[in-house]
C-alpha atoms as a PDB file:
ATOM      1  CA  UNK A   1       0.000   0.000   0.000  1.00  0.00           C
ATOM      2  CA  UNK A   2       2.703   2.578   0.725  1.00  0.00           C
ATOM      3  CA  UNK A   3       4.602   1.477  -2.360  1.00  0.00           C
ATOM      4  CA  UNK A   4       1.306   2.548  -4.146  1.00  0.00           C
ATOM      5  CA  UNK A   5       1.226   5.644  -2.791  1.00  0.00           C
ATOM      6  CA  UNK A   6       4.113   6.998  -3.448  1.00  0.00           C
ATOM      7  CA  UNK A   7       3.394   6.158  -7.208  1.00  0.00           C
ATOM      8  CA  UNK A   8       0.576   7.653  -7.526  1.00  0.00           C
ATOM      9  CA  UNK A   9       2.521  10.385  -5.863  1.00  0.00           C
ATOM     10  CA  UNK A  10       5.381  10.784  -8.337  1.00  0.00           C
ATOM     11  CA  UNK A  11       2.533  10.092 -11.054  1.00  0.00           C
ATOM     12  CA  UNK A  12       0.838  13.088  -9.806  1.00  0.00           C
ATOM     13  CA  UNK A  13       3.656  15.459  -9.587  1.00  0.00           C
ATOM     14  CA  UNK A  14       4.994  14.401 -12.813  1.00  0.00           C
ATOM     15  CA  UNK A  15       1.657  15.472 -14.360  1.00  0.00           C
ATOM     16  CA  UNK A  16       1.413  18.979 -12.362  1.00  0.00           C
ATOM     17  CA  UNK A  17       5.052  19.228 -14.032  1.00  0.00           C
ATOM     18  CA  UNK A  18       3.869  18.852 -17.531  1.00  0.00           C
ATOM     19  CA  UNK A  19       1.196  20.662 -17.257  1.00  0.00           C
ATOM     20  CA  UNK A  20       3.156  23.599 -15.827  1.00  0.00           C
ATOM     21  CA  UNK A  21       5.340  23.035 -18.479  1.00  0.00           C
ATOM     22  CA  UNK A  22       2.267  23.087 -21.031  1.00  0.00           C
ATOM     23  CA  UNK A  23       0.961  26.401 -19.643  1.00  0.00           C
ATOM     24  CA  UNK A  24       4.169  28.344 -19.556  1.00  0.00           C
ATOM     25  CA  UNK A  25       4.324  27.313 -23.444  1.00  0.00           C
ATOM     26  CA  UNK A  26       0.755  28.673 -24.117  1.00  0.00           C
ATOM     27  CA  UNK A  27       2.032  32.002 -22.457  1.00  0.00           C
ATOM     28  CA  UNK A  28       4.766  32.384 -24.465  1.00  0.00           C
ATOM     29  CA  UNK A  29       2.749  31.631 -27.300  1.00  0.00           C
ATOM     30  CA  UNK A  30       0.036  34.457 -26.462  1.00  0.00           C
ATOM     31  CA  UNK A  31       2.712  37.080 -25.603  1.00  0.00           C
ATOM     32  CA  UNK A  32       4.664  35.944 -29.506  1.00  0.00           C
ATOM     33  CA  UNK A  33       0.907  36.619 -30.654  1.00  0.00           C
ATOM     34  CA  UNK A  34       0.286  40.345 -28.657  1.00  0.00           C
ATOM     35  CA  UNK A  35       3.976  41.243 -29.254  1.00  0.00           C
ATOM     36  CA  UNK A  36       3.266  40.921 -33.023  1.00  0.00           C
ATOM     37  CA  UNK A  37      -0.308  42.431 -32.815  1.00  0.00           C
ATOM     38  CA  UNK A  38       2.019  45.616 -31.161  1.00  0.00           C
ATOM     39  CA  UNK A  39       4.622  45.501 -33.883  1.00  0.00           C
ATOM     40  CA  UNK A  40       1.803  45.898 -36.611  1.00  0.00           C
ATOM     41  CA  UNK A  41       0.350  48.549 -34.844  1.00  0.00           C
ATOM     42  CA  UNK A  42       3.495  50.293 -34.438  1.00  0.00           C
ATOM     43  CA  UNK A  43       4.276  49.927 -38.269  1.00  0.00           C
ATOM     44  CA  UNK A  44       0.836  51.274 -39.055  1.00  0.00           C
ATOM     45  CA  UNK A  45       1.706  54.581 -37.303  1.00  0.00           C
ATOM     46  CA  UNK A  46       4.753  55.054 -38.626  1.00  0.00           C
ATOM     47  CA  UNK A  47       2.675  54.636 -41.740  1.00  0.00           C
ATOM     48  CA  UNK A  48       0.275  56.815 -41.476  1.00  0.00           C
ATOM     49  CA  UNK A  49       3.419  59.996 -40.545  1.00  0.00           C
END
């Protein structure tokens, strides 16, 4: 039983890990996406001088 545990233990953390891991790419991937949206905006100004 306390062999079990523990696996389901490590199992557990391992997940939380990935999914941390998982988020953290989905932020970078939204800040990629707003830094762009900023750099178009940017260019449009400069445009429109």
């Amino acid at each position: 039983r306390k062999k079990e545990r523990k696996k389901e233990n490590t199992e557990r953390k391992e997940r939380k890990k990935e999914r941390k891991k998982e988020r953290k790419e989905e932020r970078k991937k939204e800040r990629k996406k707003e830094r762009k949206k900023e750099r178009k905006k940017e260019r449009k100004k400069e445009l429109q001088r």
